[in-house]
C-alpha atoms as a PDB file:
ATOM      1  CA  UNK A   1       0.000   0.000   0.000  1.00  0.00           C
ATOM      2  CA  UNK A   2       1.381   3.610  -0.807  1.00  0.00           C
ATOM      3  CA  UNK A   3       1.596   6.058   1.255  1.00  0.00           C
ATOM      4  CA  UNK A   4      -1.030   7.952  -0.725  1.00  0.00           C
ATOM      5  CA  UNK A   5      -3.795   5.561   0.078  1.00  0.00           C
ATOM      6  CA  UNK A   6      -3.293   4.963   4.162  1.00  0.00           C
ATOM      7  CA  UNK A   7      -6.804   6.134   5.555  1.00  0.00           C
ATOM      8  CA  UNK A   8      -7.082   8.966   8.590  1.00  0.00           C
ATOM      9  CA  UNK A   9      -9.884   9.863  10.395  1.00  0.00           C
ATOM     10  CA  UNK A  10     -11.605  12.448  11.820  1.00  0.00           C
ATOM     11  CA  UNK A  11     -11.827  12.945  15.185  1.00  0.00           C
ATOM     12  CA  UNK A  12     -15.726  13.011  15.186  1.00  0.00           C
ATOM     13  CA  UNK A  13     -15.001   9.233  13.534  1.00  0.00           C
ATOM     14  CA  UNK A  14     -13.438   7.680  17.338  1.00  0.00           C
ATOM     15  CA  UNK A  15     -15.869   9.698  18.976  1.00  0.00           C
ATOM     16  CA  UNK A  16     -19.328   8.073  17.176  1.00  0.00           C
ATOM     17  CA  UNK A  17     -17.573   5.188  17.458  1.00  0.00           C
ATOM     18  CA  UNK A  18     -16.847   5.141  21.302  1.00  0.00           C
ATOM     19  CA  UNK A  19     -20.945   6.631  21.757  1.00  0.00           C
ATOM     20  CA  UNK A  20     -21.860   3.261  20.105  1.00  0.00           C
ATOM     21  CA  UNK A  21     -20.014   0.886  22.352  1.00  0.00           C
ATOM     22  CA  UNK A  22     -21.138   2.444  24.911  1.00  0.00           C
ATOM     23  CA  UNK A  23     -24.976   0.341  26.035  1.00  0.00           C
ATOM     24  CA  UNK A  24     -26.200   3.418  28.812  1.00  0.00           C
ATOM     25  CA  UNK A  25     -25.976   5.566  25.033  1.00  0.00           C
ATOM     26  CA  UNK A  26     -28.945   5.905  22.848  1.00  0.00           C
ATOM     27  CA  UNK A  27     -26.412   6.400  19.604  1.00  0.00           C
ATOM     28  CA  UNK A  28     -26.239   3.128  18.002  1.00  0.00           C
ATOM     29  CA  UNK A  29     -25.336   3.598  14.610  1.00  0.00           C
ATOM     30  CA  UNK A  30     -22.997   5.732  12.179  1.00  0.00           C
ATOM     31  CA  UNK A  31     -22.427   6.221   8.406  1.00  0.00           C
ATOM     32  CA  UNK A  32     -19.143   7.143   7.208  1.00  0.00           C
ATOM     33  CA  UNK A  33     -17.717   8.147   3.945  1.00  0.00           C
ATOM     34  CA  UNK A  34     -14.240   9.163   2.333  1.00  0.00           C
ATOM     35  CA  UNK A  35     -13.618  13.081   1.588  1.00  0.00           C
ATOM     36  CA  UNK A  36     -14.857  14.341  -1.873  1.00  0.00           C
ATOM     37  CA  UNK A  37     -12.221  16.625  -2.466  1.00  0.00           C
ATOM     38  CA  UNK A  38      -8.489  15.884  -3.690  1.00  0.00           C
ATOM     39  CA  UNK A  39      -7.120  17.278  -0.264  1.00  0.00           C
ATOM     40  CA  UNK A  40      -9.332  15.109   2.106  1.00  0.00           C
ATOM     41  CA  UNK A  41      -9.968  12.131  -0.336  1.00  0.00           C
ATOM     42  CA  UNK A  42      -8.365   9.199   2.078  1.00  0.00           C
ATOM     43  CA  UNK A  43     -10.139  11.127   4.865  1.00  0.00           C
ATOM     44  CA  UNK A  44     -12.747   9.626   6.252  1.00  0.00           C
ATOM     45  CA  UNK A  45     -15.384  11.491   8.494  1.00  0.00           C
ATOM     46  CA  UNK A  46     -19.485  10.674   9.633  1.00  0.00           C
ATOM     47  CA  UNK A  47     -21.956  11.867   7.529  1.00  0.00           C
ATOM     48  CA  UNK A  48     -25.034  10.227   9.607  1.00  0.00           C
ATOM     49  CA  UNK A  49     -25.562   8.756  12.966  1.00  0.00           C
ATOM     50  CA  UNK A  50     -28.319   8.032  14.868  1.00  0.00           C
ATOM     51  CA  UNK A  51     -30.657   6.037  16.975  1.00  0.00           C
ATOM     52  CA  UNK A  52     -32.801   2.930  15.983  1.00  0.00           C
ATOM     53  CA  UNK A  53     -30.896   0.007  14.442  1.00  0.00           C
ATOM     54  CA  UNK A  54     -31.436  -1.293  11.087  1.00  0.00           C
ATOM     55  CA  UNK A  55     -34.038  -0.104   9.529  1.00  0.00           C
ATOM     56  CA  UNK A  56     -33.274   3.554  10.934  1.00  0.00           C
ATOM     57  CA  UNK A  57     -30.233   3.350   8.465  1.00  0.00           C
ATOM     58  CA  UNK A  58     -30.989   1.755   6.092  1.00  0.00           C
ATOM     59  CA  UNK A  59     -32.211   4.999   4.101  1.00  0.00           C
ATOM     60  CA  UNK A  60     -28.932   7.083   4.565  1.00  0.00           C
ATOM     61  CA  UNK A  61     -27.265   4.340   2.619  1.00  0.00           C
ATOM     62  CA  UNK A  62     -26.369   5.649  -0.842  1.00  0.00           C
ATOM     63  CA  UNK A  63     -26.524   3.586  -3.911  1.00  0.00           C
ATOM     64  CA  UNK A  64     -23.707   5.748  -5.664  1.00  0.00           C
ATOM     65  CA  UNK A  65     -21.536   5.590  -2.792  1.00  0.00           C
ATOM     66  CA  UNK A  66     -19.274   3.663  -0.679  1.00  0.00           C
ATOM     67  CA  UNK A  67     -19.339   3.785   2.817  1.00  0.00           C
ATOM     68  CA  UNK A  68     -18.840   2.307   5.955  1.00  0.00           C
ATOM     69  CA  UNK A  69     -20.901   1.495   8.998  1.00  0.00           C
ATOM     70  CA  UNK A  70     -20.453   0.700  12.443  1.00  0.00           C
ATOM     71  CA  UNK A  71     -23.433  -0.225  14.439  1.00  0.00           C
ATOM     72  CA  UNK A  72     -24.535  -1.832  17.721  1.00  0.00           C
ATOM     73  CA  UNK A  73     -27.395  -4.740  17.844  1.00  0.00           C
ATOM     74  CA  UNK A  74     -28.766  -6.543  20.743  1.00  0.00           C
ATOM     75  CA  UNK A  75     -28.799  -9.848  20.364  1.00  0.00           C
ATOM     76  CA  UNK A  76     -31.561 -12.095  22.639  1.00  0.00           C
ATOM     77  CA  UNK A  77     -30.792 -15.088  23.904  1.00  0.00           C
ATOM     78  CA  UNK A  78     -34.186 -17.213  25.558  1.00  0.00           C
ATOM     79  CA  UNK A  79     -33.836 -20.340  25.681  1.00  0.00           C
ATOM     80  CA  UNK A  80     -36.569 -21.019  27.416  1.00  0.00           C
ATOM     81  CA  UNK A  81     -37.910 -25.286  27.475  1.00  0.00           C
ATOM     82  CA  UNK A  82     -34.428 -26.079  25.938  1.00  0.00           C
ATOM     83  CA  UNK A  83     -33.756 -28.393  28.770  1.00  0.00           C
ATOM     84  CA  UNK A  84     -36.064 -30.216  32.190  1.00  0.00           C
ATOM     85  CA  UNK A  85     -35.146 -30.488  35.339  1.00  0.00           C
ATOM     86  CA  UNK A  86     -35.082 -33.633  37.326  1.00  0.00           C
ATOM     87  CA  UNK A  87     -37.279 -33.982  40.210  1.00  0.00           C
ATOM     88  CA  UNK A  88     -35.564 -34.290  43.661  1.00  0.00           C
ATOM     89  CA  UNK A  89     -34.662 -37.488  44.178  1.00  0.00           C
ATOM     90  CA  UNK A  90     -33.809 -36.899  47.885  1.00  0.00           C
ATOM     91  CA  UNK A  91     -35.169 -34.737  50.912  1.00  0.00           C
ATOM     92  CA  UNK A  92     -31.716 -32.657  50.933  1.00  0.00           C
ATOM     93  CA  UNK A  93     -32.459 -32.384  46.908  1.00  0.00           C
ATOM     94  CA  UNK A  94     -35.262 -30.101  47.818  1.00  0.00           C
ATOM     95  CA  UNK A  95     -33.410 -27.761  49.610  1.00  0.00           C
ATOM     96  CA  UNK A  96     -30.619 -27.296  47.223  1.00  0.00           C
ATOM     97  CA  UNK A  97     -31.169 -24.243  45.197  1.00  0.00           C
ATOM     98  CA  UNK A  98     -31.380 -25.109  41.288  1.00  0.00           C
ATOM     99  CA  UNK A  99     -31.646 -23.091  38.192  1.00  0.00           C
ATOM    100  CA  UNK A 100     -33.831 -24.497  34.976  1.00  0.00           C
ATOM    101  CA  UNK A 101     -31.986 -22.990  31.372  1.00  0.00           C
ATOM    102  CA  UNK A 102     -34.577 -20.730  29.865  1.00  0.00           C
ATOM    103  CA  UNK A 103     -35.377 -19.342  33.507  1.00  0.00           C
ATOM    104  CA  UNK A 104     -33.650 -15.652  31.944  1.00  0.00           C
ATOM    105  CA  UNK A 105     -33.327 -14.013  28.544  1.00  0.00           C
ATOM    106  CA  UNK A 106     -29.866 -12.532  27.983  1.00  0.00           C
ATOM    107  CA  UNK A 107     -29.971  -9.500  26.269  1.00  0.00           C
ATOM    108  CA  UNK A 108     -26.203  -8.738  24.572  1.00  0.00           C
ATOM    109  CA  UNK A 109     -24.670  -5.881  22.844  1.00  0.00           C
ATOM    110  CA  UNK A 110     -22.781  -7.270  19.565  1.00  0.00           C
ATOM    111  CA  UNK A 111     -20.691  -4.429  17.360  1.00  0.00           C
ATOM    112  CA  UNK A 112     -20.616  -5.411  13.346  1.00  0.00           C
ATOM    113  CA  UNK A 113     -19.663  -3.262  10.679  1.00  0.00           C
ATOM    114  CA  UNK A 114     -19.654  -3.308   7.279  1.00  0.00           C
ATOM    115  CA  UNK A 115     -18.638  -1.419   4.296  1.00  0.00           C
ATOM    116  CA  UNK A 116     -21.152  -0.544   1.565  1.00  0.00           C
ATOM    117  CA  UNK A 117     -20.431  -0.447  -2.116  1.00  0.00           C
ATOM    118  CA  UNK A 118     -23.799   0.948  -3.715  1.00  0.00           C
ATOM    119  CA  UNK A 119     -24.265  -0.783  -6.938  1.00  0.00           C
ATOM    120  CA  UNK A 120     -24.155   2.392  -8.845  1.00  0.00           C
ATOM    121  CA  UNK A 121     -20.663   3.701  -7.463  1.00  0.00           C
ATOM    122  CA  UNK A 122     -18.065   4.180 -10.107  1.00  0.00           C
ATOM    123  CA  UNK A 123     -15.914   0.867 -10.383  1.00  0.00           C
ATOM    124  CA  UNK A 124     -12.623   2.746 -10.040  1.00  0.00           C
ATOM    125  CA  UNK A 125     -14.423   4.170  -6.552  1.00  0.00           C
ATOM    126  CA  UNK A 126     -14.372   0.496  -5.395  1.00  0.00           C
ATOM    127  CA  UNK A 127     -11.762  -0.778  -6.631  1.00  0.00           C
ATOM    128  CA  UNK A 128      -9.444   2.216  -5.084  1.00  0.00           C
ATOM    129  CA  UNK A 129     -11.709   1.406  -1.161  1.00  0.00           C
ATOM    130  CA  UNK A 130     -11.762  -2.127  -1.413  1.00  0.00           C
ATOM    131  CA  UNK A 131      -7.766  -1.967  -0.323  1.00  0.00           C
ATOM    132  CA  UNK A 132      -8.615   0.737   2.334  1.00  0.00           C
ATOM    133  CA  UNK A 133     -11.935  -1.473   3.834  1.00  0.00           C
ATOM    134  CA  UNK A 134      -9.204  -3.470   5.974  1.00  0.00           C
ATOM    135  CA  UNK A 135      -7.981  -0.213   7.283  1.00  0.00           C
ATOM    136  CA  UNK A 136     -11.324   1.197   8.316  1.00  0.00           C
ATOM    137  CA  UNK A 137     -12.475  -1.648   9.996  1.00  0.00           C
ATOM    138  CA  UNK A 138      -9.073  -1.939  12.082  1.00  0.00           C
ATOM    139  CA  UNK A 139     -10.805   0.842  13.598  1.00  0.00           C
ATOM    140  CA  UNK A 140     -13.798   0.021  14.488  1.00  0.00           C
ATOM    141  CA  UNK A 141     -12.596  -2.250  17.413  1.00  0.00           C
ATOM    142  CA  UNK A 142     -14.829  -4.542  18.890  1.00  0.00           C
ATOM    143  CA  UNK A 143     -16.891  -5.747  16.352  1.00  0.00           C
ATOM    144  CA  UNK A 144     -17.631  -9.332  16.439  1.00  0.00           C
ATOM    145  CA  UNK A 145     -18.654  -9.100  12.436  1.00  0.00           C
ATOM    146  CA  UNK A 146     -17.221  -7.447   9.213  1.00  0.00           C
ATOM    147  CA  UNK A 147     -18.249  -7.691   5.447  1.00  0.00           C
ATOM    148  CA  UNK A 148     -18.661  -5.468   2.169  1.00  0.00           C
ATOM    149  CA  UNK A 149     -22.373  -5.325   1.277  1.00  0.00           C
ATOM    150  CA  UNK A 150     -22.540  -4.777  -2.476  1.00  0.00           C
ATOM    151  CA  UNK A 151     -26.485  -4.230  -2.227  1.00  0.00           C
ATOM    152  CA  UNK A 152     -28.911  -3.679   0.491  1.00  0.00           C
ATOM    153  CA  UNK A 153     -30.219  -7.452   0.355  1.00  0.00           C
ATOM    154  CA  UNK A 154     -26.898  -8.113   1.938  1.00  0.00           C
ATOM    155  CA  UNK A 155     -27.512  -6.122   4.870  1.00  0.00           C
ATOM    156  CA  UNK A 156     -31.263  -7.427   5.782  1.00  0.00           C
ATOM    157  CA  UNK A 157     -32.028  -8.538   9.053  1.00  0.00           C
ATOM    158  CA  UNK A 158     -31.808 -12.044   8.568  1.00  0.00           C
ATOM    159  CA  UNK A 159     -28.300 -11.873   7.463  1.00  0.00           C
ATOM    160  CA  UNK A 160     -27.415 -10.884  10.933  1.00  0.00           C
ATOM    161  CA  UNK A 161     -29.304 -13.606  12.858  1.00  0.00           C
END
């Protein structure tokens, strides 16, 4: 990689990003894109952020752009009747305290982020980003999940479950 193509952010850029890994905020998602013009063109700074999760972002996603996203999903765990308990099979059995699986729901933050190349960005757009994506999502620490979306059926809610 040149030096020419090594990718700096904004500050704003660590600062959405520590909002969203943090659960007690209500900021949960950003949208960032590379500078337009030839001084700030490896640049890359937040365009949109916000509250919500998927679907809130879904329309700031541009179709002639690339850009990146870092968001934070809850993911549910119930497992509720997954397993039965025995019945006591003694009198100190009863007294022992025991826990049946399902008894909670975990609730858990996850961090993914993904880069999106609209399908009507120029193809010498993505080919120049696709060598910076590894870059950008260095960044974005914590994420349990990273891919390039080239459409926004790649990015539905059942690809993340």
């Amino acid at each position: 990689m040149s030096k020419g193509d090594k990718v700096k952010f904004t500050k704003e850029v660590k600062e959405k990003w520590e909002s969203v890994l943090k659960d007690d905020e209500t900021l949960n998602w950003m949208i960032m894109e590379f500078g337009e013009d030839r001084k700030h063109k490896n640049r890359i700074h937040v365009t949109d952020s916000g509250e919500g999760g998927l679907p809130h972002l879904i329309p700031y996603l541009d179709d002639k752009k690339v850009q990146f996203v870092g968001l934070r999903i809850t993911v549910v765990e119930d497992a509720t009747g997954d397993e039965e308990i025995e019945k006591p099979k003694t009198p100190e059995d009863e007294t022992r305290l025991s826990v049946k699986r399902g008894d909670t729901v975990s609730l858990r933050p996850r961090f993914i982020s993904f880069a999106y190349f609209g399908p009507e960005a120029p193809g010498f757009q993505k080919a120049k980003r696709a060598n910076q994506v590894p870059q950008v999502f260095k960044s974005m620490n914590k994420t349990v999940a990273r891919w390039i979306a080239y459409d926004k059926s790649n990015i539905a809610e059942k690809v993340f479950a």
